[in-house]
N, C-alpha and C. Protein backbone atom coordinates (compact mmCIF):
# COMPACT_ATOMS: atom_id res chain seq x y z
N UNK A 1 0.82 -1.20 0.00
CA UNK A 1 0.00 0.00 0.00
C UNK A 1 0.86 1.25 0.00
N UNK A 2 0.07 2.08 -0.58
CA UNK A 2 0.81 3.66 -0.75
C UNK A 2 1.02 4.22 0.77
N UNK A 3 1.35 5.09 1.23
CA UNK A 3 1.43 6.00 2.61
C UNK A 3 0.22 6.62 2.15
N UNK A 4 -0.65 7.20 1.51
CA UNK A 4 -1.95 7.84 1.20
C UNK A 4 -3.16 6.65 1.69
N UNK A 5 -2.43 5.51 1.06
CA UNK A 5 -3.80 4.84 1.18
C UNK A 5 -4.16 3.82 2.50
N UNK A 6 -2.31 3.87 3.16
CA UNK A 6 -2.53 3.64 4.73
C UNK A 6 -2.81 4.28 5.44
N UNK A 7 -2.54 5.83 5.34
CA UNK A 7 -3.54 6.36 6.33
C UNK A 7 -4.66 6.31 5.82
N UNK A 8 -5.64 6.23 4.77
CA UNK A 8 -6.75 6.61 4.60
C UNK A 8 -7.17 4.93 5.36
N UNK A 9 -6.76 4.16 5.42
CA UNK A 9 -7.38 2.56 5.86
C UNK A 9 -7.08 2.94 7.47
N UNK A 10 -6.37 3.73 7.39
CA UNK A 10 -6.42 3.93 9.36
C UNK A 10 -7.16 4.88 9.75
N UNK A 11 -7.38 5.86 8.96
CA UNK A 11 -8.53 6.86 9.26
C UNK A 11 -9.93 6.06 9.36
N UNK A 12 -10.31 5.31 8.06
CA UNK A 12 -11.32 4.54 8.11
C UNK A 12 -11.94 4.11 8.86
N UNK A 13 -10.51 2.82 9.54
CA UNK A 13 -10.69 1.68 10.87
C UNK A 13 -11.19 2.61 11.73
N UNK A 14 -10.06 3.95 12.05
CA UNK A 14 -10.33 4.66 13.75
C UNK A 14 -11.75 5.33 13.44
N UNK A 15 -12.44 5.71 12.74
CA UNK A 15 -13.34 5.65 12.54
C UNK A 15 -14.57 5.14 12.77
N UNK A 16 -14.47 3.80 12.17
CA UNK A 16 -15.47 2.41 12.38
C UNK A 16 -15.30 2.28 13.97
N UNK A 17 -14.44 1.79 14.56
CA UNK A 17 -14.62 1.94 16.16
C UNK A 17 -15.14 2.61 16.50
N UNK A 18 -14.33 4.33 16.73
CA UNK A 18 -15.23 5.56 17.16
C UNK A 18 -16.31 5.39 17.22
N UNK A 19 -17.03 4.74 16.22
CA UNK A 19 -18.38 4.73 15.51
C UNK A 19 -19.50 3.84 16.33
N UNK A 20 -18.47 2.92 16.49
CA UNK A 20 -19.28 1.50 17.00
C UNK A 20 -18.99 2.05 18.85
N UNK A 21 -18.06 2.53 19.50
CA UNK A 21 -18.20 2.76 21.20
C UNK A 21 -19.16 4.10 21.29
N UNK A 22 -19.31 4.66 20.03
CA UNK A 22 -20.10 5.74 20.34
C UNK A 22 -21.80 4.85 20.85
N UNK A 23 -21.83 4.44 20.00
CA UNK A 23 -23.46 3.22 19.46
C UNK A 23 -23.31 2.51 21.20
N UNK A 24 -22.35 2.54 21.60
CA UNK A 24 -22.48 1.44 22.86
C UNK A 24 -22.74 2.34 24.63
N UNK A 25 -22.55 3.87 24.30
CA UNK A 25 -22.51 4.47 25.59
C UNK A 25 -24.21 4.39 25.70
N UNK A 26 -24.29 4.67 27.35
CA UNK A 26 -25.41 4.52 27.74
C UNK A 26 -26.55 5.81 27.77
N UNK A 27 -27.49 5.89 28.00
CA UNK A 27 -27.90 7.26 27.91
C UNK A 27 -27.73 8.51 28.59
N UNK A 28 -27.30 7.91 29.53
CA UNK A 28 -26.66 8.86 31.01
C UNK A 28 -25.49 9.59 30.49
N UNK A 29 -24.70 9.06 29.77
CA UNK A 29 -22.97 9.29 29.35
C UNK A 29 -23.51 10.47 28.11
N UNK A 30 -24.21 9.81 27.26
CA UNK A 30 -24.81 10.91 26.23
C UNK A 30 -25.21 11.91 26.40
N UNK A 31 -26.14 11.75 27.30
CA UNK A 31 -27.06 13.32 27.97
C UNK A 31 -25.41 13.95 28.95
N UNK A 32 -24.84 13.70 29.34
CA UNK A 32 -23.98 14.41 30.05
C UNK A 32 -22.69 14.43 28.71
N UNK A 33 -22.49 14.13 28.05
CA UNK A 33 -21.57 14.82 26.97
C UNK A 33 -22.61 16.12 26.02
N UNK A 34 -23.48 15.51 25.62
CA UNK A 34 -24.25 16.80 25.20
C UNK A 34 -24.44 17.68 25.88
N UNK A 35 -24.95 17.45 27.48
CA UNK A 35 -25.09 18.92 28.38
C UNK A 35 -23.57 19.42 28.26
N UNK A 36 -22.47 19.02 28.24
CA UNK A 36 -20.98 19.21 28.31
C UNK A 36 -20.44 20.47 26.98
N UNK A 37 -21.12 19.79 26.02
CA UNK A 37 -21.21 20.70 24.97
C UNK A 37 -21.54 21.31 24.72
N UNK A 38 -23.02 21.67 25.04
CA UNK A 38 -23.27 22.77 24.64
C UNK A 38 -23.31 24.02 25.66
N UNK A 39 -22.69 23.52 27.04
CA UNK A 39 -21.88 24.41 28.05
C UNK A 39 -20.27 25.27 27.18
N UNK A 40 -19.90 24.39 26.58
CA UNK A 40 -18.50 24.94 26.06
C UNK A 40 -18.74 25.57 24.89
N UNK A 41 -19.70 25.41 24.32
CA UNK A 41 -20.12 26.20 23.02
C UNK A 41 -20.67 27.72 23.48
N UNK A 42 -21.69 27.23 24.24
CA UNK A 42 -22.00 28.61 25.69
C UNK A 42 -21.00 29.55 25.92
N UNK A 43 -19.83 28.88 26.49
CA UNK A 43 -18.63 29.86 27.29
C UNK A 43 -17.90 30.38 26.34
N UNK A 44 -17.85 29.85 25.01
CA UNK A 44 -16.89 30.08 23.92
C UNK A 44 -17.80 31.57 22.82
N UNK A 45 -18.99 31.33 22.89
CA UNK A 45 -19.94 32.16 22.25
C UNK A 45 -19.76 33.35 23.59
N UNK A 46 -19.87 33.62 24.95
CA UNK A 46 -19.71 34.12 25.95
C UNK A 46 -18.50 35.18 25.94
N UNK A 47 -17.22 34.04 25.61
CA UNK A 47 -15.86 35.28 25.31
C UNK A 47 -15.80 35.60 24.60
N UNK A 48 -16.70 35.35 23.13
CA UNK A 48 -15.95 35.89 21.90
C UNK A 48 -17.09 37.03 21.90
N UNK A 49 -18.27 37.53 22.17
CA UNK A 49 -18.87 38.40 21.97
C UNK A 49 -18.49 39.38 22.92
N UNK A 50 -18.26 38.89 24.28
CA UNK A 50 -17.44 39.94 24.91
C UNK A 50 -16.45 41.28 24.57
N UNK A 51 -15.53 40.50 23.86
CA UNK A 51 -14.53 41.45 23.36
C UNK A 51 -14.76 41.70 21.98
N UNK A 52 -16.01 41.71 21.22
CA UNK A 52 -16.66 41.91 19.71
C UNK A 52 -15.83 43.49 19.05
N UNK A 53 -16.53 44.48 19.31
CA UNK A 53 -16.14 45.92 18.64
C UNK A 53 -15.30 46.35 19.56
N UNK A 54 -15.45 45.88 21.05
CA UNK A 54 -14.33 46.58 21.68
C UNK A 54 -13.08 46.08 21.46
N UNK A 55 -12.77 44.79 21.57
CA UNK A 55 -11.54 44.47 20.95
C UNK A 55 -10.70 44.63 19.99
N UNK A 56 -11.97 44.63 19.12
CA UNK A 56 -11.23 45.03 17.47
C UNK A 56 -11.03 46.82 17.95
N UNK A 57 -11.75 47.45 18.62
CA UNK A 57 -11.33 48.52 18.75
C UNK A 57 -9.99 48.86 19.67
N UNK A 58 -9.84 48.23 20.39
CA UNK A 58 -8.70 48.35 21.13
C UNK A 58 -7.26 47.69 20.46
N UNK A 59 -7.29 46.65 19.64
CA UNK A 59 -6.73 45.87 18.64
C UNK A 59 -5.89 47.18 17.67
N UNK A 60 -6.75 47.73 17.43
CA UNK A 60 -6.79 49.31 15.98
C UNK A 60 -6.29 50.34 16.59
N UNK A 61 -6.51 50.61 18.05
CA UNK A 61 -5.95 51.58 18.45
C UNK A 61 -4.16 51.16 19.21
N UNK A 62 -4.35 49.99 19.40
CA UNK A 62 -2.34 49.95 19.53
C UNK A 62 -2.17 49.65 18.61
N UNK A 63 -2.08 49.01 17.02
CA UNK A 63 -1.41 49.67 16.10
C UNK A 63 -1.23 50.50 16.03
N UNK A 64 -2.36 51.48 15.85
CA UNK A 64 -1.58 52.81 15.16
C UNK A 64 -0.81 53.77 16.48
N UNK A 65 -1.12 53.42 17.67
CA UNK A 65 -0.06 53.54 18.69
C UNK A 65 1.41 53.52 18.56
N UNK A 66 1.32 52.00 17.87
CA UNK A 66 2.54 51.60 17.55
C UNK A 66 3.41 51.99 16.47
N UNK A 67 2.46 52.18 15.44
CA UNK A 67 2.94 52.73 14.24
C UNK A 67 3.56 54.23 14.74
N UNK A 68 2.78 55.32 14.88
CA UNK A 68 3.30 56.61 15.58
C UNK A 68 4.40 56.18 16.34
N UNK A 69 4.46 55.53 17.14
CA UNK A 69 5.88 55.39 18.29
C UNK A 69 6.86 55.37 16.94
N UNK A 70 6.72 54.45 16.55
CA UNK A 70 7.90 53.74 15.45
C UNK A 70 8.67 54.96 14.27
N UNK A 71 7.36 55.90 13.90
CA UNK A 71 7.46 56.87 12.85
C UNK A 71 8.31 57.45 13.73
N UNK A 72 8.11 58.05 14.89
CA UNK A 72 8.44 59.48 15.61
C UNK A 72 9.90 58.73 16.00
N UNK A 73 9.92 57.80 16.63
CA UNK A 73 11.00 57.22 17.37
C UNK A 73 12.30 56.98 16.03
N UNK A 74 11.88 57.21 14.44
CA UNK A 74 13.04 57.52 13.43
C UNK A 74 14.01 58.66 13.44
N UNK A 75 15.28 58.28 13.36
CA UNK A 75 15.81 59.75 13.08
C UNK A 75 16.07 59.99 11.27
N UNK A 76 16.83 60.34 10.61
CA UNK A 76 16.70 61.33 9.48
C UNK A 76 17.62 59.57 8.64
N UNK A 77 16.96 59.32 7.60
CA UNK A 77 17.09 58.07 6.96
C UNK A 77 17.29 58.75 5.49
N UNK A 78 18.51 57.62 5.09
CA UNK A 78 18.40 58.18 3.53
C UNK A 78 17.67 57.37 2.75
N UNK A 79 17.60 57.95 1.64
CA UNK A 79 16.29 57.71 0.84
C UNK A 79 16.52 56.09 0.28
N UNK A 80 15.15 55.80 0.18
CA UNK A 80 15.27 54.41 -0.48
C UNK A 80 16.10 54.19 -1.22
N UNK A 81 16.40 52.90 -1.40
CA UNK A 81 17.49 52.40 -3.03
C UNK A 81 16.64 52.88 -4.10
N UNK A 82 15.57 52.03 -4.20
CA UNK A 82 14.38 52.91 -5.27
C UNK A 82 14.36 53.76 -5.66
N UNK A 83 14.36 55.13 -5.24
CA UNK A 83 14.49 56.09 -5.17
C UNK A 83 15.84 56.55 -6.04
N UNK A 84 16.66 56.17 -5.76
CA UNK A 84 18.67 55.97 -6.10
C UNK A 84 18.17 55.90 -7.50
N UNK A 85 17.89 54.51 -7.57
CA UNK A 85 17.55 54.20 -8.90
C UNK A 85 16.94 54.45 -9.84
N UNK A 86 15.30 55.18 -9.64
CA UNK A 86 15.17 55.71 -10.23
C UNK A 86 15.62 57.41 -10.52
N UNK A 87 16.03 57.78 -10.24
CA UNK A 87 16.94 58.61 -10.54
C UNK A 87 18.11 58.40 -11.46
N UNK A 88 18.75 57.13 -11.23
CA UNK A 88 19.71 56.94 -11.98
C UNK A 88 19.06 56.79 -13.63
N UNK A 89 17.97 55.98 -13.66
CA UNK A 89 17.45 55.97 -14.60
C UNK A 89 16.60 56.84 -15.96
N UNK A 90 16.49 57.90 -14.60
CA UNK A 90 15.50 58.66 -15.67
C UNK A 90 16.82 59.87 -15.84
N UNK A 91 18.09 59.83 -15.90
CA UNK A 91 19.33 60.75 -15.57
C UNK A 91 19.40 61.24 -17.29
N UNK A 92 18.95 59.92 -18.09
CA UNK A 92 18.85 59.62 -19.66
C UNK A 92 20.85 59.41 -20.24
N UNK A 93 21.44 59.30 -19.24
CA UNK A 93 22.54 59.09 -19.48
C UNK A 93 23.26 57.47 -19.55
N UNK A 94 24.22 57.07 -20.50
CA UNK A 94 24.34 55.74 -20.90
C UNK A 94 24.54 55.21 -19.56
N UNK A 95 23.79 53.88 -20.04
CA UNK A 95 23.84 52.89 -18.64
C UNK A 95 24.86 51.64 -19.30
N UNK A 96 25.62 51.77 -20.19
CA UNK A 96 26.76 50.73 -20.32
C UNK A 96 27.51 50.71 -19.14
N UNK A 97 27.92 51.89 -18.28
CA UNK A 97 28.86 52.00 -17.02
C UNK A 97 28.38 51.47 -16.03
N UNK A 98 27.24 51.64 -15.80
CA UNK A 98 26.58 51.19 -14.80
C UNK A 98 26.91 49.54 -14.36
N UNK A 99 26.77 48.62 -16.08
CA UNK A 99 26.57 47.19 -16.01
C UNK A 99 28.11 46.77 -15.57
N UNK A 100 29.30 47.16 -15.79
CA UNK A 100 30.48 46.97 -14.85
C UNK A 100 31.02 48.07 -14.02
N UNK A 101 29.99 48.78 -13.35
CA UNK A 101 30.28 48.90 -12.11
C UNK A 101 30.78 48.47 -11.17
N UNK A 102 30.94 46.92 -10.60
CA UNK A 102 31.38 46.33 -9.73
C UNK A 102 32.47 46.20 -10.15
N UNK A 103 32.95 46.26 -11.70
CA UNK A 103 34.49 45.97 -11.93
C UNK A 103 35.42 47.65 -11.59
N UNK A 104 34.53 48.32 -11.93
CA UNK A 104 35.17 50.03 -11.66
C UNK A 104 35.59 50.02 -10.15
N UNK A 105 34.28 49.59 -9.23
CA UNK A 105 34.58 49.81 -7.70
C UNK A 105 35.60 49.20 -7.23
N UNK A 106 35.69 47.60 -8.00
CA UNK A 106 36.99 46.84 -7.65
C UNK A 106 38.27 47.50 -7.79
N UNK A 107 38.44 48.09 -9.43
CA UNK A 107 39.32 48.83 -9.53
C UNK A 107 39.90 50.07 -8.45
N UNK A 108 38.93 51.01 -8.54
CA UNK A 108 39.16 52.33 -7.68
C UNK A 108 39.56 51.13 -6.24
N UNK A 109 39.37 50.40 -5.65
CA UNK A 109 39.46 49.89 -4.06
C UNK A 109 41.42 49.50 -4.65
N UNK A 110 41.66 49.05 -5.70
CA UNK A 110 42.71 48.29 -5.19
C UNK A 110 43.86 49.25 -5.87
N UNK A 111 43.16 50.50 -7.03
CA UNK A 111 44.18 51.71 -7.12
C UNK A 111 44.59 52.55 -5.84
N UNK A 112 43.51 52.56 -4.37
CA UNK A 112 43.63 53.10 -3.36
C UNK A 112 44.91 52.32 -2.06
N UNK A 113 44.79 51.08 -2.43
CA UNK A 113 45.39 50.14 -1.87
C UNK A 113 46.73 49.93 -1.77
N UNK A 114 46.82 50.26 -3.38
CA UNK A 114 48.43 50.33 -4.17
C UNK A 114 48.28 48.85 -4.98
């Protein structure tokens, strides 16, 4: 058998059991897993409406808390690469230099060097 098609024969089996001890609890065990459930469905419907608009509102207001801290807390940054670049680009001047650049910089580093 494939690994796909052994788990799917073990999903199956655990299944068919599940299936069959479910069929065998008594009515007492049933009525007290259902009262069980729909207690936790209760408490879970309970917290999540709780914190509904206020959360998301309080959620919205420390971002942008955070965001402001972060803006203000910058000091003076140079400009994007983007920015670099396009500039370089719209300069309308040949970009053959540009494409061995890294061989120029090599150069100038090791004319400085000796």
């Amino acid at each position: 058998m494939k690994p796909d098609q052994e788990t799917q024969a073990f999903l199956e089996k655990t299944r068919a059991v599940l299936d069959q001890s479910v069929q065998e609890l008594d009515t007492a065990t049933v009525s007290a897993l259902r009262r069980a459930r729909a207690e936790a469905l209760e408490s879970h419907r309970r917290r999540r409406s709780a914190w509904g608009p206020l959360g998301a509102m309080a959620a919205t207001a420390a971002t942008v808390a955070l965001a402001v801290m972060l803006l203000l807390n910058q000091g003076p940054t140079e400009p994007p690469v983007a920015l670099e670049d396009m500039a370089l680009l719209t300069t309308g001047e040949d970009l053959e230099f540009y494409r061995d650049l890294e061989f120029y910089s090599w150069l100038a580093d090791a004319q400085q060097t000796g």
